[in-house]
PDB file of N, CA and C in Angstrom:
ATOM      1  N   UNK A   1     -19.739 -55.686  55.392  1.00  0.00           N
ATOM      2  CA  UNK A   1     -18.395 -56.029  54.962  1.00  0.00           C
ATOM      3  C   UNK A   1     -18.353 -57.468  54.482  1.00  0.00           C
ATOM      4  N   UNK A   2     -17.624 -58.131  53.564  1.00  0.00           N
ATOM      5  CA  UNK A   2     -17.327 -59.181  52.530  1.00  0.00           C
ATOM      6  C   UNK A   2     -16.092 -59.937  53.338  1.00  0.00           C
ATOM      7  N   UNK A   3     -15.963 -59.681  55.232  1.00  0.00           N
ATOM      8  CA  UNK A   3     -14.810 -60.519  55.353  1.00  0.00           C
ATOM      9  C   UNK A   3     -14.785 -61.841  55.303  1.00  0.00           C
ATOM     10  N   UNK A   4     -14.201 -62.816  54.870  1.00  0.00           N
ATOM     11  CA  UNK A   4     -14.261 -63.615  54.999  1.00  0.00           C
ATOM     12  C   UNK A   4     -15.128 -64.767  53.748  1.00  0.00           C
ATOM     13  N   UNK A   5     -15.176 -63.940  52.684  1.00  0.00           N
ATOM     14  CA  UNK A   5     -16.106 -64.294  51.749  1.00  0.00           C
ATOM     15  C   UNK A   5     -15.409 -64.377  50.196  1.00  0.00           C
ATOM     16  N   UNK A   6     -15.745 -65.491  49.887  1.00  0.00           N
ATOM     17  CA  UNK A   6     -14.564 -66.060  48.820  1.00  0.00           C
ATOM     18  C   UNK A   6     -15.311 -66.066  47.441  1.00  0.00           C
ATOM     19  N   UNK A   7     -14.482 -65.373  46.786  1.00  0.00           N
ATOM     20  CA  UNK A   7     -14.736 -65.007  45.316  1.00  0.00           C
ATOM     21  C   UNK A   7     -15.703 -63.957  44.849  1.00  0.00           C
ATOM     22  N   UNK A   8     -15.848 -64.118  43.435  1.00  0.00           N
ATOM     23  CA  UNK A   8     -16.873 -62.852  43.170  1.00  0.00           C
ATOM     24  C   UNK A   8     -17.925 -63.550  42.550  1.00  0.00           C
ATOM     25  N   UNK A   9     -19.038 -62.243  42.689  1.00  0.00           N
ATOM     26  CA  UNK A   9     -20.048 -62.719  42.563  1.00  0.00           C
ATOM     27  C   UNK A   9     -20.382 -62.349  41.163  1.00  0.00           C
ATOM     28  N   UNK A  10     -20.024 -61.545  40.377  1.00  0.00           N
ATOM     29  CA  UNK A  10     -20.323 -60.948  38.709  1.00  0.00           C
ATOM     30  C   UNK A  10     -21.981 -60.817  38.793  1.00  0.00           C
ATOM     31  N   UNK A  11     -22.366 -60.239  39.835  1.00  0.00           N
ATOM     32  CA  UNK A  11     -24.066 -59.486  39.415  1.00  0.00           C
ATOM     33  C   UNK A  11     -24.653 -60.664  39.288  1.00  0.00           C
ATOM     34  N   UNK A  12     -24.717 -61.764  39.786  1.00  0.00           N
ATOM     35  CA  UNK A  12     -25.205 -63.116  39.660  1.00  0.00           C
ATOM     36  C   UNK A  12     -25.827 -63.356  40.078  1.00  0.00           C
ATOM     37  N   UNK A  13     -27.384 -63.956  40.059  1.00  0.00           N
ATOM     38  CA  UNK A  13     -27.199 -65.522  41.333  1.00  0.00           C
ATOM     39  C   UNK A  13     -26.841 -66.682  41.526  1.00  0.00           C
ATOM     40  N   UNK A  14     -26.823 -67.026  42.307  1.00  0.00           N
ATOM     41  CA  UNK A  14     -25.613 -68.631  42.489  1.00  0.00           C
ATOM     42  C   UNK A  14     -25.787 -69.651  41.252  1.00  0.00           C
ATOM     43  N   UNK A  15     -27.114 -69.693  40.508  1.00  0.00           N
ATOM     44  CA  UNK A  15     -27.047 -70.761  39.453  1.00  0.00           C
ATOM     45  C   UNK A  15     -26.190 -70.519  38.595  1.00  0.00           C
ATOM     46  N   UNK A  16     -27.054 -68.796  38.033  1.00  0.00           N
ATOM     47  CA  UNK A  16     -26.534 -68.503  37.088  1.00  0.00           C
ATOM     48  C   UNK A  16     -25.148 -68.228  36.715  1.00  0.00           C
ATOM     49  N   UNK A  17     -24.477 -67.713  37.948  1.00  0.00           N
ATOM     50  CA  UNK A  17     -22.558 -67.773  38.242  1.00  0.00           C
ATOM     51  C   UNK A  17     -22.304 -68.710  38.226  1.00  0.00           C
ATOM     52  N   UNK A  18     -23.010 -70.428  38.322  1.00  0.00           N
ATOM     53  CA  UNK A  18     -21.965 -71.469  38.340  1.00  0.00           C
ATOM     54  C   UNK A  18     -22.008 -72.009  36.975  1.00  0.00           C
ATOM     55  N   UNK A  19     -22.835 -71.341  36.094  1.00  0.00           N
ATOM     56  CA  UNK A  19     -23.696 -71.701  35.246  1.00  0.00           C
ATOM     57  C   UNK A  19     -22.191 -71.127  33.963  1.00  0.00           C
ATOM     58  N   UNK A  20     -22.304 -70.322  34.727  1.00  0.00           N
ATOM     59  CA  UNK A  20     -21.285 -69.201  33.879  1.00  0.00           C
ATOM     60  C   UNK A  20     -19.805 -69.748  33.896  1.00  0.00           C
ATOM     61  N   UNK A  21     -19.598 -70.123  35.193  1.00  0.00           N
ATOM     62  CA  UNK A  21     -18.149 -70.130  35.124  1.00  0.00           C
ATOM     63  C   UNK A  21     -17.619 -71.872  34.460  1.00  0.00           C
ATOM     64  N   UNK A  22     -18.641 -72.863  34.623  1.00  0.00           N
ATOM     65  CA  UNK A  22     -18.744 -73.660  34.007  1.00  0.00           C
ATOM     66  C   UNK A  22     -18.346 -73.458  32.452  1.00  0.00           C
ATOM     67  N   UNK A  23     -19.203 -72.746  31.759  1.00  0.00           N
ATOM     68  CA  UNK A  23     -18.640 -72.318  30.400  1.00  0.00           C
ATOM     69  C   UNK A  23     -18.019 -72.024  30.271  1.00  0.00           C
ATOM     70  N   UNK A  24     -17.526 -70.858  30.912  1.00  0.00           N
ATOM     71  CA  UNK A  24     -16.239 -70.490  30.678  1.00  0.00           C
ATOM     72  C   UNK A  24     -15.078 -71.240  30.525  1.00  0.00           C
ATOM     73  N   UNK A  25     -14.992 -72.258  32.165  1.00  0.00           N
ATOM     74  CA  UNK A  25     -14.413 -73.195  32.099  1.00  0.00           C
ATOM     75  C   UNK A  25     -14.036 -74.416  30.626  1.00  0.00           C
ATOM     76  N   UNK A  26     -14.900 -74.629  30.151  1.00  0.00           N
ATOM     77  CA  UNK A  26     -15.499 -75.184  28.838  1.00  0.00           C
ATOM     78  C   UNK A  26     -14.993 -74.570  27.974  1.00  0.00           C
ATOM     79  N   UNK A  27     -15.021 -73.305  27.896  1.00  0.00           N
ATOM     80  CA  UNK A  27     -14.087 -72.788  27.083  1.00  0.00           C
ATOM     81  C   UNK A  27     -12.718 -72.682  26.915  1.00  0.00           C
ATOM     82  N   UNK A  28     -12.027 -72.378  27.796  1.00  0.00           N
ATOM     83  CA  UNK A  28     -10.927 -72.654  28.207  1.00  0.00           C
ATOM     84  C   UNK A  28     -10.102 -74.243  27.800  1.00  0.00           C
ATOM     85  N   UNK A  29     -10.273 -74.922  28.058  1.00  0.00           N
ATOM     86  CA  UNK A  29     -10.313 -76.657  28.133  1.00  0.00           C
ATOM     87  C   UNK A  29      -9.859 -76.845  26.294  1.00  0.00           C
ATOM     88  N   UNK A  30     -11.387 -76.114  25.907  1.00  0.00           N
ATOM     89  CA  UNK A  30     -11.383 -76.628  24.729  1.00  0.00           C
ATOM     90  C   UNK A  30     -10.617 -75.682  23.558  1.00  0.00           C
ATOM     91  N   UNK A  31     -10.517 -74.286  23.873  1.00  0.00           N
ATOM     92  CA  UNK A  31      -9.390 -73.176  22.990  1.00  0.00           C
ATOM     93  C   UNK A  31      -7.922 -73.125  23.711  1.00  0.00           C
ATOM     94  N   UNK A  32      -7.854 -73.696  24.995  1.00  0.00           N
ATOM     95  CA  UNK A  32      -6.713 -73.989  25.885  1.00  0.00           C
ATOM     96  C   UNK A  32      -5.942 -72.722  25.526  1.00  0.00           C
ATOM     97  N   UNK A  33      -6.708 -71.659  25.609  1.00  0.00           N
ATOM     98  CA  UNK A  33      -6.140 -70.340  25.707  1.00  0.00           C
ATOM     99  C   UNK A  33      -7.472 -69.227  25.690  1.00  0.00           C
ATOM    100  N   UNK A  34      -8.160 -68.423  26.459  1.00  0.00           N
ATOM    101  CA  UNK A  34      -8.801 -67.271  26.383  1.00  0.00           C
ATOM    102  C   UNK A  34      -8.396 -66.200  26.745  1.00  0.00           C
ATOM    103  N   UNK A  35      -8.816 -65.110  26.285  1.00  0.00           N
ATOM    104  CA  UNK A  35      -8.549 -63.730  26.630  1.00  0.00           C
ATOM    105  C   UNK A  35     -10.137 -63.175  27.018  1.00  0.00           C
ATOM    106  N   UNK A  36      -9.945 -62.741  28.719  1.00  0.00           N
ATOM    107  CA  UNK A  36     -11.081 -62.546  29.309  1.00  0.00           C
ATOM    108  C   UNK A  36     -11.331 -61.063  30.258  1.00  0.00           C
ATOM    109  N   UNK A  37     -11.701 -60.941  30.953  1.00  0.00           N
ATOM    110  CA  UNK A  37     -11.492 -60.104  32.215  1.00  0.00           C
ATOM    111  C   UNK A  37     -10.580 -60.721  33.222  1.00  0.00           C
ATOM    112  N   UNK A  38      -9.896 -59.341  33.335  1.00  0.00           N
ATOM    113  CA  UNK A  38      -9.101 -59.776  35.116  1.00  0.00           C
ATOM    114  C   UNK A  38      -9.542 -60.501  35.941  1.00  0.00           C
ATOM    115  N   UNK A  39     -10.546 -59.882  36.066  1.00  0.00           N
ATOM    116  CA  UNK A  39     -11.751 -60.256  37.208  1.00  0.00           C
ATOM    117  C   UNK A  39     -12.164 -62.374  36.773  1.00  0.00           C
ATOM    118  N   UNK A  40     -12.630 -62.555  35.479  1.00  0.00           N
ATOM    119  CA  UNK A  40     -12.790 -63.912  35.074  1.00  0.00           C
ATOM    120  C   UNK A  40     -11.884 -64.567  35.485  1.00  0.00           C
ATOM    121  N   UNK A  41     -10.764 -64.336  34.728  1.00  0.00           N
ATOM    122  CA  UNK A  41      -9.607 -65.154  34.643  1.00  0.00           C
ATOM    123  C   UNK A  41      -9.353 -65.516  36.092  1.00  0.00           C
ATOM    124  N   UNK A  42      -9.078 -64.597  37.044  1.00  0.00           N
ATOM    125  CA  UNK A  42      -8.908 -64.948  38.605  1.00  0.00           C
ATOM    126  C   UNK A  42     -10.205 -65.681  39.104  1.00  0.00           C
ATOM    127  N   UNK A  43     -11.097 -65.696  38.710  1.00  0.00           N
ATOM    128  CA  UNK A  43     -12.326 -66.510  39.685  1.00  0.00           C
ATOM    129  C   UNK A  43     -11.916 -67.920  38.818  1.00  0.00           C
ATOM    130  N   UNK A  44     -11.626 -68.247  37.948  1.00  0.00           N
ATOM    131  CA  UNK A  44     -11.497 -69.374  36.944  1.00  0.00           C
ATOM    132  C   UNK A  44     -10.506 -70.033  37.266  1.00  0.00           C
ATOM    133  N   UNK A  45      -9.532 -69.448  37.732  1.00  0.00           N
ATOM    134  CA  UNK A  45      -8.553 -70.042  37.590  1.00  0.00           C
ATOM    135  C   UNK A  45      -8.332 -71.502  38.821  1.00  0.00           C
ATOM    136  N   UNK A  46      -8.796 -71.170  40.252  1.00  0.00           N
ATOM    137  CA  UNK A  46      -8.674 -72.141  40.842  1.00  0.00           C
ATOM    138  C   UNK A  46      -9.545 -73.096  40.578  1.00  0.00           C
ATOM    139  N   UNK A  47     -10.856 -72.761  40.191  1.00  0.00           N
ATOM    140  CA  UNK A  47     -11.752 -73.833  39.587  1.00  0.00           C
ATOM    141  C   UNK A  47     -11.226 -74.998  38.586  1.00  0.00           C
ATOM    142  N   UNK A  48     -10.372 -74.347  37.801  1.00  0.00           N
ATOM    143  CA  UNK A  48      -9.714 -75.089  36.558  1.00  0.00           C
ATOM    144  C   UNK A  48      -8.563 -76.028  37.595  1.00  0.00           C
ATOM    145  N   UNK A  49      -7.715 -75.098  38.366  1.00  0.00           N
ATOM    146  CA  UNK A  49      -6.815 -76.331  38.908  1.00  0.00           C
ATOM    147  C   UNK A  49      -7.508 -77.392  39.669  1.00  0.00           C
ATOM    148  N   UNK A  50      -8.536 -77.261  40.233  1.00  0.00           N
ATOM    149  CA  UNK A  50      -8.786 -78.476  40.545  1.00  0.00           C
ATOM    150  C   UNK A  50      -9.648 -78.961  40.197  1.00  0.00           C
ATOM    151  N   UNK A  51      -9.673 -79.056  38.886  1.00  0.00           N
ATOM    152  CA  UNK A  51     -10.456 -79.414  37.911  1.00  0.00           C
ATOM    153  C   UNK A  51      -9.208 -80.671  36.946  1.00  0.00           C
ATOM    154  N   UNK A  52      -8.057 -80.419  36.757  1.00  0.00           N
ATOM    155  CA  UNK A  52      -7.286 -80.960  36.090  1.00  0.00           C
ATOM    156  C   UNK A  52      -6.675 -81.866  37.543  1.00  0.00           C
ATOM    157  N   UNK A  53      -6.491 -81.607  38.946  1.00  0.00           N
ATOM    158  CA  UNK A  53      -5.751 -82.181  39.408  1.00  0.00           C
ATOM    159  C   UNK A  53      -6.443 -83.763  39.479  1.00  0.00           C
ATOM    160  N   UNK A  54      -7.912 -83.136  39.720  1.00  0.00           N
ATOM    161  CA  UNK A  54      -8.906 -84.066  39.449  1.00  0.00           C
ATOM    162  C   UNK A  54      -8.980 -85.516  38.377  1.00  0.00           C
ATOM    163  N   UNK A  55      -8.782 -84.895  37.224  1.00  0.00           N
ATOM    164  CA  UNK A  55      -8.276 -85.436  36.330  1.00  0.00           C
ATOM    165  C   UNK A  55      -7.164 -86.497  35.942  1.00  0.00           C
ATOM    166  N   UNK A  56      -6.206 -85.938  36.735  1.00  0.00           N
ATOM    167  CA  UNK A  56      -4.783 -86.287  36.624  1.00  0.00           C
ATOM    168  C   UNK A  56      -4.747 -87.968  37.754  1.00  0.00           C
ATOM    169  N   UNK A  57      -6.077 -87.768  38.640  1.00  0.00           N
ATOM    170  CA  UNK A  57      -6.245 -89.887  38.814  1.00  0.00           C
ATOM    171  C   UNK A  57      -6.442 -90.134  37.886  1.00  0.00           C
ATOM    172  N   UNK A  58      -7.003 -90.325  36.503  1.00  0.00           N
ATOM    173  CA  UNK A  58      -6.748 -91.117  35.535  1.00  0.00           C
ATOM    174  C   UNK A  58      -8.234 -92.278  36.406  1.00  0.00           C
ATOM    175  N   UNK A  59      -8.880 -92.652  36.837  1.00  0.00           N
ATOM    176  CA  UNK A  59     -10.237 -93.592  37.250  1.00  0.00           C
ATOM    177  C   UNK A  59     -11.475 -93.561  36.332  1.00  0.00           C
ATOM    178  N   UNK A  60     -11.972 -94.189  36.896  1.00  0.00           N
ATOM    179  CA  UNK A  60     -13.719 -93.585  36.520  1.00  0.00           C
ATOM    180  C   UNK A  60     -14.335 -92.732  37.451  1.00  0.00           C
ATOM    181  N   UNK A  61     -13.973 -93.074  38.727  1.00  0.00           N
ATOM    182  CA  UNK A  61     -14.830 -92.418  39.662  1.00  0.00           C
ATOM    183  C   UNK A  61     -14.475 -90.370  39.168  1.00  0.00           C
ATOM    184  N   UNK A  62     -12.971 -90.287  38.908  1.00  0.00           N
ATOM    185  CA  UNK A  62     -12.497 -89.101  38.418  1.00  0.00           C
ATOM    186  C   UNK A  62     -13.273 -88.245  37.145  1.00  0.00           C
ATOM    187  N   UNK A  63     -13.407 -89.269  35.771  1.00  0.00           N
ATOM    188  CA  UNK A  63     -14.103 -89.155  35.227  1.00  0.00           C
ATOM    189  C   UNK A  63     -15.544 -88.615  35.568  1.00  0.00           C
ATOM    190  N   UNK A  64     -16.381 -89.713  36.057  1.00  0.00           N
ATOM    191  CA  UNK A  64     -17.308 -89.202  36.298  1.00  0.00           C
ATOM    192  C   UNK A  64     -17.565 -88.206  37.157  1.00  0.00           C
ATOM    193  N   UNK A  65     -16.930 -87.488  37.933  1.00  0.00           N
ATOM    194  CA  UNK A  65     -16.908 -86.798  38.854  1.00  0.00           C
ATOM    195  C   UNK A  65     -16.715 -85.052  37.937  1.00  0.00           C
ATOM    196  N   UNK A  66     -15.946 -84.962  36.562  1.00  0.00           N
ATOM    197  CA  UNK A  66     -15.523 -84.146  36.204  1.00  0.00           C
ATOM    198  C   UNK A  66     -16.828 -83.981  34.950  1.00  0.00           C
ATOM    199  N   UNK A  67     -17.588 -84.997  34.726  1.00  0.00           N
ATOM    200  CA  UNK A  67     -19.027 -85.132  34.114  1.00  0.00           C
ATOM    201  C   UNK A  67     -19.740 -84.220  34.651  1.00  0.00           C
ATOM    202  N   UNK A  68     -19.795 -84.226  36.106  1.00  0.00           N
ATOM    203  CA  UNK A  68     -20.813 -83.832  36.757  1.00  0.00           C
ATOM    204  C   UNK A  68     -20.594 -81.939  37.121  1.00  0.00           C
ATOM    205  N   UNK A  69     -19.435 -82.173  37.187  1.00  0.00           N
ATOM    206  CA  UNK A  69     -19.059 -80.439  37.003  1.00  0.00           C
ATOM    207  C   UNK A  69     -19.435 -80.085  36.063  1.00  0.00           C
ATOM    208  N   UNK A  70     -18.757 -80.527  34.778  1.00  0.00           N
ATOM    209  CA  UNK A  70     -18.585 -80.046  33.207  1.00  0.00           C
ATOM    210  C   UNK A  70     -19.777 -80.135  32.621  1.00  0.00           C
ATOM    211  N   UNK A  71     -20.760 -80.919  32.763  1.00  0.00           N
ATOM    212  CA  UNK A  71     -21.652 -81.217  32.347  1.00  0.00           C
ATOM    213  C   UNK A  71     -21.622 -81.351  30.583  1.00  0.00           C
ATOM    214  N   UNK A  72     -20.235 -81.698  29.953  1.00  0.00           N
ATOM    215  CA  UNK A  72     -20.365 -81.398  28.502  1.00  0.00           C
ATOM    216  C   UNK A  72     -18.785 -82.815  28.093  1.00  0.00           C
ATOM    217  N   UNK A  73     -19.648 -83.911  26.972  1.00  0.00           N
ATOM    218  CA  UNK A  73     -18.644 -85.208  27.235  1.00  0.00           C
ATOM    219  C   UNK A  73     -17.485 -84.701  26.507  1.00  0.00           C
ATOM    220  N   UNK A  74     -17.483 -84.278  25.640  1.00  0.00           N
ATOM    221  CA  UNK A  74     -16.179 -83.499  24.844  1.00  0.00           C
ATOM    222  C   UNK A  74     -15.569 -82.838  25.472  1.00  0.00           C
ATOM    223  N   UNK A  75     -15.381 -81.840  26.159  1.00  0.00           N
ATOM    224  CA  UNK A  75     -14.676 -81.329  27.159  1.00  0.00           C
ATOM    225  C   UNK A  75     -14.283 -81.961  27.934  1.00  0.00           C
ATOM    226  N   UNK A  76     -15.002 -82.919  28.671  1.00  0.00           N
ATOM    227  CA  UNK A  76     -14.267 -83.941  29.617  1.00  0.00           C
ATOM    228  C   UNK A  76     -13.226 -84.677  28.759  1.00  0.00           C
ATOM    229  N   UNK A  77     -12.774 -85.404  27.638  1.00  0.00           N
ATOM    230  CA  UNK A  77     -12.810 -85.844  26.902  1.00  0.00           C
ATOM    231  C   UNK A  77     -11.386 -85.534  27.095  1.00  0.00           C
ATOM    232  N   UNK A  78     -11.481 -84.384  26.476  1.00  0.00           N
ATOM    233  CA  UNK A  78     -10.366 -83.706  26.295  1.00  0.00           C
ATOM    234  C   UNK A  78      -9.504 -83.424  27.277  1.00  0.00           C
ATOM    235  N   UNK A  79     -10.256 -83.145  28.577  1.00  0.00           N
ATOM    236  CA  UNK A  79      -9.152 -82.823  29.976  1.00  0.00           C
ATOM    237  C   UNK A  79      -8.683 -84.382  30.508  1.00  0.00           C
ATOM    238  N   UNK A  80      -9.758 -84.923  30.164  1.00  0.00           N
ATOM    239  CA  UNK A  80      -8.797 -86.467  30.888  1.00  0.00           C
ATOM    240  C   UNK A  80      -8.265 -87.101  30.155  1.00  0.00           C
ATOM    241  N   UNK A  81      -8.364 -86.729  28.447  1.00  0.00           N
ATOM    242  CA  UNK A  81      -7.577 -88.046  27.947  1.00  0.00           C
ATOM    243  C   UNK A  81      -6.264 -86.850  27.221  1.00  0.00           C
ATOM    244  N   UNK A  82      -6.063 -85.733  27.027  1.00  0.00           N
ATOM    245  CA  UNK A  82      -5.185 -84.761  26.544  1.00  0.00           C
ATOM    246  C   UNK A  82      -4.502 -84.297  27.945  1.00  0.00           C
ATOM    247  N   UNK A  83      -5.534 -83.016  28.407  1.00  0.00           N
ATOM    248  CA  UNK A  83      -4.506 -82.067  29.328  1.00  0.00           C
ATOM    249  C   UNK A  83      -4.439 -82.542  30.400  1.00  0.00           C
ATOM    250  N   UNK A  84      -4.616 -83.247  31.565  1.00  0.00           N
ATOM    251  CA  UNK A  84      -4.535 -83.860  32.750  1.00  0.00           C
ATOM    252  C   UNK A  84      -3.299 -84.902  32.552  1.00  0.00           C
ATOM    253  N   UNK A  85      -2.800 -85.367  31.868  1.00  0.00           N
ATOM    254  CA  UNK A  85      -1.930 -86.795  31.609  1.00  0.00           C
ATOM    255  C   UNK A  85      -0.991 -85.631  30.953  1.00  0.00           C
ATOM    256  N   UNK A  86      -0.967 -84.448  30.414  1.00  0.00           N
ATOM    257  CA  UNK A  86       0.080 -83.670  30.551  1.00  0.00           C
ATOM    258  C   UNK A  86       0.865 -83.225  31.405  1.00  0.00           C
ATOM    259  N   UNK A  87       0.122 -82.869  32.385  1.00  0.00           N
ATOM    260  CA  UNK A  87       0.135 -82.278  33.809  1.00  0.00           C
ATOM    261  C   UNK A  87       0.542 -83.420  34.828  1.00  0.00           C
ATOM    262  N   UNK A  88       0.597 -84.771  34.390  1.00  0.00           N
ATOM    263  CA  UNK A  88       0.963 -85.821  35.637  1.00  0.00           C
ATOM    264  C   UNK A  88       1.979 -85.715  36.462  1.00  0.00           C
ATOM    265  N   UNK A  89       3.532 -85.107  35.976  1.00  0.00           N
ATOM    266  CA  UNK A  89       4.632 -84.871  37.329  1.00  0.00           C
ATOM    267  C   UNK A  89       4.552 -83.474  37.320  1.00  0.00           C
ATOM    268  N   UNK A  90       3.725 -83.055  37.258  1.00  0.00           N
ATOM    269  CA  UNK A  90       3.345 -81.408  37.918  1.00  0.00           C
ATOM    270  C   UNK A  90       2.520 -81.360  39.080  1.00  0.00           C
ATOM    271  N   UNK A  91       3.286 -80.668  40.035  1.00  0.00           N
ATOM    272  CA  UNK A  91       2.410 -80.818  41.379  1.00  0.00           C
ATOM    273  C   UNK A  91       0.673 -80.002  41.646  1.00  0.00           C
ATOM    274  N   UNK A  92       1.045 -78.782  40.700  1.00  0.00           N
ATOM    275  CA  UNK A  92       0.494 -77.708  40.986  1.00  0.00           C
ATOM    276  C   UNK A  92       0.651 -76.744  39.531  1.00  0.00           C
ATOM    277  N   UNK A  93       0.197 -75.476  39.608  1.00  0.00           N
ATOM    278  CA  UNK A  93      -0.314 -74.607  38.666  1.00  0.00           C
ATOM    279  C   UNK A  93       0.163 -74.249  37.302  1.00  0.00           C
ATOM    280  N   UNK A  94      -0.711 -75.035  36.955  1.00  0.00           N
ATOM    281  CA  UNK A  94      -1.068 -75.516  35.283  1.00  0.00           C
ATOM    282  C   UNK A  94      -1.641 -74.429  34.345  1.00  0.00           C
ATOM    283  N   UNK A  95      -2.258 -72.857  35.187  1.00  0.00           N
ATOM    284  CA  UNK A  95      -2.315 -72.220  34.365  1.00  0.00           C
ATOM    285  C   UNK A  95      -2.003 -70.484  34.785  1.00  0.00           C
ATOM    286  N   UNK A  96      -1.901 -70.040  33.786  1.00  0.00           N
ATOM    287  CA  UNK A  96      -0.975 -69.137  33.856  1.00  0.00           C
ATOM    288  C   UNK A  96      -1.726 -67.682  33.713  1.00  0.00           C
ATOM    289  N   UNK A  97      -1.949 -66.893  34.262  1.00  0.00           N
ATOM    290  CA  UNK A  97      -2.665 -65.310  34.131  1.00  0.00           C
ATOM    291  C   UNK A  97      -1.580 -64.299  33.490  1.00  0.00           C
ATOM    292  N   UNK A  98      -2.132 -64.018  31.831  1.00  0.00           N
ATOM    293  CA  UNK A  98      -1.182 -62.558  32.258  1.00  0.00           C
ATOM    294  C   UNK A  98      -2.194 -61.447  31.584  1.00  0.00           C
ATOM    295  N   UNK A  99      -1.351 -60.406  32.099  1.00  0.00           N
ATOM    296  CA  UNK A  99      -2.755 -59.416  32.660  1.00  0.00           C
ATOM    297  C   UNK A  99      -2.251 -58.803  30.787  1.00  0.00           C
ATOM    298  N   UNK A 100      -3.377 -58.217  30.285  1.00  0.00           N
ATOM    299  CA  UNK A 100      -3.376 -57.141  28.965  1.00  0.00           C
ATOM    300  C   UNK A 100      -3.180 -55.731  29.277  1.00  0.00           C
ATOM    301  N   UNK A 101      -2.050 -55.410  28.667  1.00  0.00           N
ATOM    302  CA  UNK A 101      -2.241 -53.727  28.804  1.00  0.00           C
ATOM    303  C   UNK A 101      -3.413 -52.968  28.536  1.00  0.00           C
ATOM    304  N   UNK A 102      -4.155 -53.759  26.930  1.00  0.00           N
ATOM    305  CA  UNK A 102      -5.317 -52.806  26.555  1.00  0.00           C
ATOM    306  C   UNK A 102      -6.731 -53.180  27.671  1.00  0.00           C
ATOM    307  N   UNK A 103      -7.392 -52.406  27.439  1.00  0.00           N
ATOM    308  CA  UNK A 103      -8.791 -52.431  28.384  1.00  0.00           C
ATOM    309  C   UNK A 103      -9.787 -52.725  26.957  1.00  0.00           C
ATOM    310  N   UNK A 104     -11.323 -53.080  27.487  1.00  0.00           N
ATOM    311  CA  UNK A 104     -11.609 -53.625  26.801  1.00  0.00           C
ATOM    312  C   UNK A 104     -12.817 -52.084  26.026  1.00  0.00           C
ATOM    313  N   UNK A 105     -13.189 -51.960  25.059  1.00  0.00           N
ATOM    314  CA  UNK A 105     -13.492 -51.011  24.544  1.00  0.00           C
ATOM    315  C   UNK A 105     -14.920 -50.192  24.962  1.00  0.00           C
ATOM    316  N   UNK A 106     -15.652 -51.544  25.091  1.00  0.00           N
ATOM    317  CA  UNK A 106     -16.713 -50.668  25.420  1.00  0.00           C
ATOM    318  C   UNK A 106     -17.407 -50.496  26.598  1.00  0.00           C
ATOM    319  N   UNK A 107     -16.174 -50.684  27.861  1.00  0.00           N
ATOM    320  CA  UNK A 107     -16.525 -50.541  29.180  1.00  0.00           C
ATOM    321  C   UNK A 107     -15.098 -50.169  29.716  1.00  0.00           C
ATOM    322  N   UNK A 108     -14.501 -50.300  29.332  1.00  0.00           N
ATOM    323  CA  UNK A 108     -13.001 -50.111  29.986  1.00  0.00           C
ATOM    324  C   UNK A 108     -12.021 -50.879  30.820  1.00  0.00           C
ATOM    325  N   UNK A 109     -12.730 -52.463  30.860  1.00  0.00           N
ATOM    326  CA  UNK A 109     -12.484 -53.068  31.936  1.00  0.00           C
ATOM    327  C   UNK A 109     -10.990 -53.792  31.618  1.00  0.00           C
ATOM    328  N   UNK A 110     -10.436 -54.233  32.648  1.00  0.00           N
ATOM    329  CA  UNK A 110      -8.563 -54.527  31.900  1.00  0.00           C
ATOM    330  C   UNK A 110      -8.987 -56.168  31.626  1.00  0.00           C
ATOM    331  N   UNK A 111      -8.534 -56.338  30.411  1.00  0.00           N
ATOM    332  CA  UNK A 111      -8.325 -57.658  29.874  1.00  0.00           C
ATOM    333  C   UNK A 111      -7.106 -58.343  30.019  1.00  0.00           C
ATOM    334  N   UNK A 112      -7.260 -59.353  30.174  1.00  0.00           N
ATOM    335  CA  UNK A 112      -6.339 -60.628  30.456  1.00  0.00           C
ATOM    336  C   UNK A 112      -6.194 -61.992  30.117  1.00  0.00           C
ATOM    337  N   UNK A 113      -4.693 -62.501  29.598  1.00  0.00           N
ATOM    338  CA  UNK A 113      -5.006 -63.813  28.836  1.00  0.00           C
ATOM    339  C   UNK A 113      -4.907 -65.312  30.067  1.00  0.00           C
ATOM    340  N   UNK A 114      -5.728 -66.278  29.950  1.00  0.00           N
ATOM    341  CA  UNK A 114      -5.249 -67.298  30.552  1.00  0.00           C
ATOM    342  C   UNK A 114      -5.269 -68.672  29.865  1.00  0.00           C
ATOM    343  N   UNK A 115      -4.095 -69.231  30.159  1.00  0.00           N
ATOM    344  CA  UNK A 115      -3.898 -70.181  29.224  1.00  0.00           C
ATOM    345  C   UNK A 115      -2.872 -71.556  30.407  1.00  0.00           C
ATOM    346  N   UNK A 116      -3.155 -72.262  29.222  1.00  0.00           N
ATOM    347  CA  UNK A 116      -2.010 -73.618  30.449  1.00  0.00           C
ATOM    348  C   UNK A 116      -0.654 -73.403  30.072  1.00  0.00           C
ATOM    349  N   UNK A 117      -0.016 -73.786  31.101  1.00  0.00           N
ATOM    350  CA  UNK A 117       1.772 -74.156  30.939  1.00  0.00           C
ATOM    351  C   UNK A 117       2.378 -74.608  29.900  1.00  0.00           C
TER     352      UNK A 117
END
C-alpha cells in the first residue's frame, strides 16, 4: 500500500521524474499556459507554487536558489523579474487547473489546462 506517500511517480526513476517535471515546469513559466495530463498538471502544480513564492523575495540568495532547481537562466529570468513581482500581494495560488472535457487521442487519458491567475 502507497499510505502515506506523496505524489506520482509517471513510470520513472527519481532522476528521470525530476528531470521531467523540471521541464515541464520550464515550460509552463515560459508559455505561462499548458495543456497537459490531469495527472501532470496536479504533480506540477505545487512544485510551481513554491517555486514563484520563492521568487516573490526578490534577493539573490532567491535567485540563485531557483537556478538550482530550474537549471535554465531564461526561465529564471522570467519568473523573478516578470511572474513572481506579479504575484507580490498574493498570498497563495497563482495557478489554476481546469480539467478538459476531451481525452487525449491516442491513449485516452483526460487532458487538462494549467495556467497562472
Amino acid at each position: 500500500m502507497r499510505h502515506r506517500k506523496k505524489g506520482k511517480k509517471f513510470g520513472m526513476v527519481t532522476g528521470k521524474r525530476r528531470a521531467f517535471l523540471r521541464i515541464l515546469a520550464g515550460n509552463l513559466i515560459r508559455d505561462e499556459r499548458i495543456e497537459t495530463t490531469e495527472a501532470r498538471a496536479k504533480a506540477i502544480r505545487p512544485l510551481m507554487e513554491k517555486l514563484v513564492t520563492i521568487g516573490k523575495k526578490q534577493d539573490l540568495a532567491a535567485r540563485r536558489l531557483l537556478l538550482k532547481r530550474l537549471h535554465n537562466k531564461d526561465i529564471v529570468e522570467k519568473l523573478y523579474g516578470e511572474l513572481a513581482p506579479r504575484y507580490s500581494e498574493r498570498a497563495g495560488g497563482y495557478l489554476r487547473v481546469v480539467k478538459s472535457a476531451k481525452a487525449r487521442k491516442r491513449d485516452g487519458v483526460r487532458t487538462a489546462v494549467i495556467e497562472f491567475v
